[in-house]
Protein backbone atom coordinates (compact mmCIF):
# COMPACT_ATOMS: atom_id res chain seq x y z
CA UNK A 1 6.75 2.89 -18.03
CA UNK A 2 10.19 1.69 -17.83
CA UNK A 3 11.55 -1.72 -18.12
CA UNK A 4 12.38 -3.54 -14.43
CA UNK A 5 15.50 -5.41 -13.40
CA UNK A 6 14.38 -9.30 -13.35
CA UNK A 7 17.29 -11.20 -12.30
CA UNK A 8 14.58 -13.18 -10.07
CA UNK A 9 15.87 -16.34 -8.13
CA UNK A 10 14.25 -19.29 -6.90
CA UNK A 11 13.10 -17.81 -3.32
CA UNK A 12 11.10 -19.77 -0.44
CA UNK A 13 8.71 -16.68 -0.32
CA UNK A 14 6.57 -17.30 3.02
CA UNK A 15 4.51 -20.22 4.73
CA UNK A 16 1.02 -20.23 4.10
CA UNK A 17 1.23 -17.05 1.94
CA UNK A 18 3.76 -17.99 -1.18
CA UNK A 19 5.72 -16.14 -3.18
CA UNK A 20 5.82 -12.36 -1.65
CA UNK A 21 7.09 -9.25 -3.58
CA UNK A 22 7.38 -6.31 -1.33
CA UNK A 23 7.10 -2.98 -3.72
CA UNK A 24 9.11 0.31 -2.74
CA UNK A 25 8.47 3.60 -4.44
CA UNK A 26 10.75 5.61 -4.66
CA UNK A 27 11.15 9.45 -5.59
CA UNK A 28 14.80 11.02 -3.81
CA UNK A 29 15.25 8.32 -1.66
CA UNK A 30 18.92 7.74 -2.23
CA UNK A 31 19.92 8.02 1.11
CA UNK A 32 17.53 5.47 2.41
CA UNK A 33 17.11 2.88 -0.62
CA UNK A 34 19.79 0.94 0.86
CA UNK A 35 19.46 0.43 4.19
CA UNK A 36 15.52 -0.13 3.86
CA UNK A 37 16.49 -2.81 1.20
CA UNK A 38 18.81 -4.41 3.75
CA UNK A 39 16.42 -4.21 6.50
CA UNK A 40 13.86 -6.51 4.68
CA UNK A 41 16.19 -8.77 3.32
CA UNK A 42 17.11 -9.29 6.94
CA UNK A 43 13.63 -9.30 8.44
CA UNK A 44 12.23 -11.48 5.13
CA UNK A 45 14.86 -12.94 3.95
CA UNK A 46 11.90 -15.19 1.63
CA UNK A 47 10.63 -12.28 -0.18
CA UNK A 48 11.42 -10.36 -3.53
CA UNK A 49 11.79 -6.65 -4.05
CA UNK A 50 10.57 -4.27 -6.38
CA UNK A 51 12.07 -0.23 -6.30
CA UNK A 52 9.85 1.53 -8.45
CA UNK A 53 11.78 4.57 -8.92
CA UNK A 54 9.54 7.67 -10.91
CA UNK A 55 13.39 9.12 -12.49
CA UNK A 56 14.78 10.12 -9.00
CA UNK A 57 16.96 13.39 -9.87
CA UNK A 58 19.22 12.49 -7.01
CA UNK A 59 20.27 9.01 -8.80
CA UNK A 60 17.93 6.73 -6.03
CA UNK A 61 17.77 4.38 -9.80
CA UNK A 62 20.99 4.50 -10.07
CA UNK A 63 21.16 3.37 -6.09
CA UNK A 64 19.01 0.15 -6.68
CA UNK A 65 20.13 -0.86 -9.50
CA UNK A 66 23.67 -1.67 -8.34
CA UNK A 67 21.42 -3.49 -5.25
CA UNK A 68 19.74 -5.63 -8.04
CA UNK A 69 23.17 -6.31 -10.04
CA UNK A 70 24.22 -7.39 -6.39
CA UNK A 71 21.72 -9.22 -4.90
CA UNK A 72 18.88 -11.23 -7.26
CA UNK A 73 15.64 -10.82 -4.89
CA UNK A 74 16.39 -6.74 -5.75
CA UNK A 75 14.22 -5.96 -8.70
CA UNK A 76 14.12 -1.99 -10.03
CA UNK A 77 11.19 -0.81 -11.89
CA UNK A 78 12.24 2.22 -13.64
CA UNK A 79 9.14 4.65 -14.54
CA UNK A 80 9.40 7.77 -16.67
CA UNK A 81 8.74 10.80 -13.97
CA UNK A 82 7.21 11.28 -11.24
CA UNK A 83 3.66 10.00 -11.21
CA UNK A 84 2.18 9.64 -7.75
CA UNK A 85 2.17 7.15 -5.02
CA UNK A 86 -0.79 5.56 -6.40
CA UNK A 87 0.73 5.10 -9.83
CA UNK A 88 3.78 3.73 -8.54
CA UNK A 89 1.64 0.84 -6.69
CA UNK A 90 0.03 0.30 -9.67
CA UNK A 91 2.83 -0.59 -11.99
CA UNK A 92 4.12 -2.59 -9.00
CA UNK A 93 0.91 -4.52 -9.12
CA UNK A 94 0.68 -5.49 -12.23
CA UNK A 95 4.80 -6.27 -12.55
CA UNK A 96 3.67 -8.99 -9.52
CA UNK A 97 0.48 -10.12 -11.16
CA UNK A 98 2.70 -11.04 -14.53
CA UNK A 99 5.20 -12.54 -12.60
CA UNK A 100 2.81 -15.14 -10.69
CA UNK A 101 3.88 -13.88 -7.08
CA UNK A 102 0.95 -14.71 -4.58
CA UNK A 103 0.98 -11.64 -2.44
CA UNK A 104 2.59 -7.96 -2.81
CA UNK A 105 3.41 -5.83 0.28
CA UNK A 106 3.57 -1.89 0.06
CA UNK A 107 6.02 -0.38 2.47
CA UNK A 108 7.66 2.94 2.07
CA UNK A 109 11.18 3.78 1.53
CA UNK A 110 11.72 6.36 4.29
CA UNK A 111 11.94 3.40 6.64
CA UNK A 112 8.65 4.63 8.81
CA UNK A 113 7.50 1.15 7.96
CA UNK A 114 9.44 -0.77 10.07
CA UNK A 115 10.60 -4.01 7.77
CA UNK A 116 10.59 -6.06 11.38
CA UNK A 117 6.97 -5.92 11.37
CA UNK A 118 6.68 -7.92 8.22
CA UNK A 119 6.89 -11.16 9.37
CA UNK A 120 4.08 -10.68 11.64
CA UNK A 121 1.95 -8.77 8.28
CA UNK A 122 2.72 -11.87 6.35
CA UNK A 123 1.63 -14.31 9.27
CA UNK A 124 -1.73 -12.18 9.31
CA UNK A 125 -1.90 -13.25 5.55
CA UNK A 126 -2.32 -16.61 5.94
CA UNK A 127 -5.87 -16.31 6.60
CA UNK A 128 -6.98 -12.79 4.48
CA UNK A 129 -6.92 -10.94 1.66
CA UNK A 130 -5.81 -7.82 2.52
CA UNK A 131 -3.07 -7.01 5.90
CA UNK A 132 -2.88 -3.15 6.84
CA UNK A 133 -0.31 -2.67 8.94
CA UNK A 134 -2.52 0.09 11.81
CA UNK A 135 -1.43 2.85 13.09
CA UNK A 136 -4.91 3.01 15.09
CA UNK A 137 -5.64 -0.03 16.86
CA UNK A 138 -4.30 -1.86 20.05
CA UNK A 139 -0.84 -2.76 20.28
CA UNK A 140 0.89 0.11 17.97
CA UNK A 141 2.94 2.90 18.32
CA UNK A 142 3.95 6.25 16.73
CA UNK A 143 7.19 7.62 17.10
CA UNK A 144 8.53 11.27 16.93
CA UNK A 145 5.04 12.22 15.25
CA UNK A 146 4.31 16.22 15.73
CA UNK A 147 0.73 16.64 17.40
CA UNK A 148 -0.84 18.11 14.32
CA UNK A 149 0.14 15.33 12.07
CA UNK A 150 -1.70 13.05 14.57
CA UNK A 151 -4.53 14.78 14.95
CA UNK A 152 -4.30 15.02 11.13
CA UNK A 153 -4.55 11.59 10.73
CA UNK A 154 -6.68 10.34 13.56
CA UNK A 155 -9.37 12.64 12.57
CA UNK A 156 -8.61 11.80 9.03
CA UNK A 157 -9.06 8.14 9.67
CA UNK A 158 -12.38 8.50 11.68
CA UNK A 159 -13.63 10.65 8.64
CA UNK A 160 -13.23 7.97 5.80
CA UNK A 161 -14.36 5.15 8.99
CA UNK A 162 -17.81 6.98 9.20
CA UNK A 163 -18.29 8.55 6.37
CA UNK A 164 -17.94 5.29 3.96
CA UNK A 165 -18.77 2.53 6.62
CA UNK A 166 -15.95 0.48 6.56
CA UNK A 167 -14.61 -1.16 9.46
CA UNK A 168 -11.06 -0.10 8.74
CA UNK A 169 -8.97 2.10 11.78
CA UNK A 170 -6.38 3.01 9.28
CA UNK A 171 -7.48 3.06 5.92
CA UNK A 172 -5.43 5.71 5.06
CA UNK A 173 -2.00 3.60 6.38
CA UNK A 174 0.15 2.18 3.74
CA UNK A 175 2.08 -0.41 5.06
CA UNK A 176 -0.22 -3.67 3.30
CA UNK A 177 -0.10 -7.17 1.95
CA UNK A 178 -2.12 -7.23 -0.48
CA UNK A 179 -3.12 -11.06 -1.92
CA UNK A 180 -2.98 -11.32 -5.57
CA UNK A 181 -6.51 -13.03 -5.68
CA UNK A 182 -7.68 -10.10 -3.91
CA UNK A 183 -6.54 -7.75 -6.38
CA UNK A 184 -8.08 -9.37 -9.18
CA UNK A 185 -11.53 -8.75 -7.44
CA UNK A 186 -10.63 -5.59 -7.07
CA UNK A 187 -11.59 -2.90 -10.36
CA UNK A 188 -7.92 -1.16 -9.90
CA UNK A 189 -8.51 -0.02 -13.57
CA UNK A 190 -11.18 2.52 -12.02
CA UNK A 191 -8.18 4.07 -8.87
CA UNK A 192 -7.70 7.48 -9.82
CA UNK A 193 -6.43 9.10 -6.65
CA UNK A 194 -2.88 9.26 -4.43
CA UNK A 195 -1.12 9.57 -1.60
CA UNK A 196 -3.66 9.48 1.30
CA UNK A 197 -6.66 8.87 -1.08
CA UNK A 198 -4.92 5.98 -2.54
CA UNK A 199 -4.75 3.89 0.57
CA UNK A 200 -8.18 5.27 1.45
CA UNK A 201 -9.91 3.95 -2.11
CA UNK A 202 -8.33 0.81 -1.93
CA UNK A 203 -9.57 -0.11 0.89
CA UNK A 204 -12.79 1.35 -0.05
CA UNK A 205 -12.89 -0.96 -2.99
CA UNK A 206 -11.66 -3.95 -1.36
CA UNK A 207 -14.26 -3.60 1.38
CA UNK A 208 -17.01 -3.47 -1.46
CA UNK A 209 -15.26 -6.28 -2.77
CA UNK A 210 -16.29 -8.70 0.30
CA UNK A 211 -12.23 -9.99 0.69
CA UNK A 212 -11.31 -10.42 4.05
CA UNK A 213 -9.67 -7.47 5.64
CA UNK A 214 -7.64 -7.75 9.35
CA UNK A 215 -5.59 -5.36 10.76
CA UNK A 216 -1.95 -5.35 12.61
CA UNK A 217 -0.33 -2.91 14.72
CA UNK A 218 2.49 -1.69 14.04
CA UNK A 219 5.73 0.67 15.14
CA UNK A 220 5.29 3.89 13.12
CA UNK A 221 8.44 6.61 13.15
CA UNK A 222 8.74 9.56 11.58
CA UNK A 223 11.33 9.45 8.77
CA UNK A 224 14.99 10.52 9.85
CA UNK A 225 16.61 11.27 6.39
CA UNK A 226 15.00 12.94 3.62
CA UNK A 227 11.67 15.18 3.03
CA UNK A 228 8.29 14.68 3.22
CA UNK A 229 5.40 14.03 0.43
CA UNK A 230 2.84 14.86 2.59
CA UNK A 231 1.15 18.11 1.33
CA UNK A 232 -1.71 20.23 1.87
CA UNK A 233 -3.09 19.44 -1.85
CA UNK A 234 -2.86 15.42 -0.44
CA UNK A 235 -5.24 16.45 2.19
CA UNK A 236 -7.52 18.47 0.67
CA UNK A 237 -7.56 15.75 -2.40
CA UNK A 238 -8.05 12.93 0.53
CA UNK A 239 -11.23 15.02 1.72
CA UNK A 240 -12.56 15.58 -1.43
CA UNK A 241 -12.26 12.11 -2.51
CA UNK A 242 -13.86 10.62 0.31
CA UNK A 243 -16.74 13.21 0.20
CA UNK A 244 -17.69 12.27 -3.26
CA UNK A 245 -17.26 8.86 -2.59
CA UNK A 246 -19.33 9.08 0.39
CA UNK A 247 -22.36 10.84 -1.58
CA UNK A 248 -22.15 7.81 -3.93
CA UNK A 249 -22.61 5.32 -1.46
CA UNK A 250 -25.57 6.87 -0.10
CA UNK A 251 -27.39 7.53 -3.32
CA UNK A 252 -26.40 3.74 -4.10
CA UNK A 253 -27.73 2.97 -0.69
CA UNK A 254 -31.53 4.68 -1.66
CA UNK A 255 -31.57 2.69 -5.05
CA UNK A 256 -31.06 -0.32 -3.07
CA UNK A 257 -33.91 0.66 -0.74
CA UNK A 258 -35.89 1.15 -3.91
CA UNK A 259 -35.40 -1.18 -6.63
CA UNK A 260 -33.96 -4.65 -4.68
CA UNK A 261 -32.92 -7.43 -7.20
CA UNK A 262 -34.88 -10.46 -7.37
CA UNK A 263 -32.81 -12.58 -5.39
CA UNK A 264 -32.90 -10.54 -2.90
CA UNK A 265 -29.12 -9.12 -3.44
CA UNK A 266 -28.36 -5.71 -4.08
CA UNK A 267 -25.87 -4.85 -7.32
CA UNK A 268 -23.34 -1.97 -6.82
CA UNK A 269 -22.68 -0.41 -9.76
């Protein structure tokens, strides 16, 4: 893992939540690094920012760091290649958790996480653990989306709802705050999936966890510069993933029914 910018400065970070660091993986974002960096130190202006670039080949490191040299809330987190969504968040976790910020926000760097909604994720904060900014519930939109990727991911969604019984609409969305207590009850050293999976086991684990989880709607669009990560092996992984985990659950779910604790309580494993 590379070593991050930290020409931190005393911020304000936000009421009732503290001091916010919003991580941004990147992987050839170059053309849209900057302007999504602008658009949350307009919509935040409180929070910190961490790229974690995976060794863009287009220079998208090269990008942020002249945004950190220029502006000290920019922070870039170099990493070595390109590792995955999931590791990306990772390394962005624990460069927060070392750091002493309060709260840590995923968005993406294609701008189809609208930095405008953060104020409104960070409000949500105040009183939970964990925000996901939904795709799937009253109140949001999604912009310039083909049909299939819809279906894609309203099917997807209902899967991993019913399958691991969490009251989630959109646990594969990845637009989150994320409170640092949160992730300490959270056992991140056990995440070993990505992209769609990612989001899913997260939320997964922080449901199993017992932290508060509420969800916001938000304005979803379709990136307008750039390609896609979304792949058929992301899918098929997501499936998989949620399968397995779903077969664990229930086997945990008949010891339970068979061997109780004492107090009552049931230990996962």
């Amino acid at each position: 893992m590379g070593e991050a910018t930290d020409t931190r400065t005393r911020t304000t970070g936000h009421p009732g939540v503290g001091r916010v660091l919003v991580v941004i993986p990147t992987y050839n974002e170059a053309d849209n690094v900057s302007t999504i960096v602008g658009r949350v130190r307009r919509a935040a202006p409180g929070v910190e920012i961490l790229v974690a670039d995976d060794n863009s080949p287009d220079g998208t490191g090269v990008v942020a760091d002249a945004l950190a040299r220029a502006d000290g809330q920019v922070h870039v987190l170099h990493r070595e290649g390109k590792q995955g969504l999931g590791a990306a968040y990772l390394a962005g976790f624990a460069w927060a958790a070392e750091r002493g910020y309060d709260a840590v926000v995923e968005m993406d760097a294609d701008g189809s996480h609208a930095p405008e909604d953060l104020p409104r994720l960070l409000d949500a904060a105040r009183d939970a653990d964990v925000v996901i900014g939904s795709r799937w519930t009253r109140g949001a939109r999604v912009v310039n989306w083909p049909l299939r990727r819809l279906l894609l991911s309203r099917c997807g969604n209902l899967y991993a709802r019913l399958a691991l019984g969490m009251p989630v609409s959109d646990a594969t969305g990845g637009y989150r705050v994320y409170r640092l207590s949160a992730l300490a009850e959270i056992d991140l050293g056990s995440v070993c999936s990505q992209g769609y999976s990612f989001q899913v086991e997260l939320s997964r684990l922080a449901h199993r966890a017992g932290v508060r989880i509420v969800e916001v709607p938000i304005t979803f669009a379709e990136r307008e510069r750039g390609d896609s990560k979304m792949s058929p092996l992301i899918v098929v992984e997501a499936l998989w993933r949620i399968t397995g985990w779903a077969v664990q659950d229930r086997r945990v779910a008949v010891r339970r029914s068979l061997h109780g604790t004492p107090d009552g309580q049931v230990r996962w494993p």
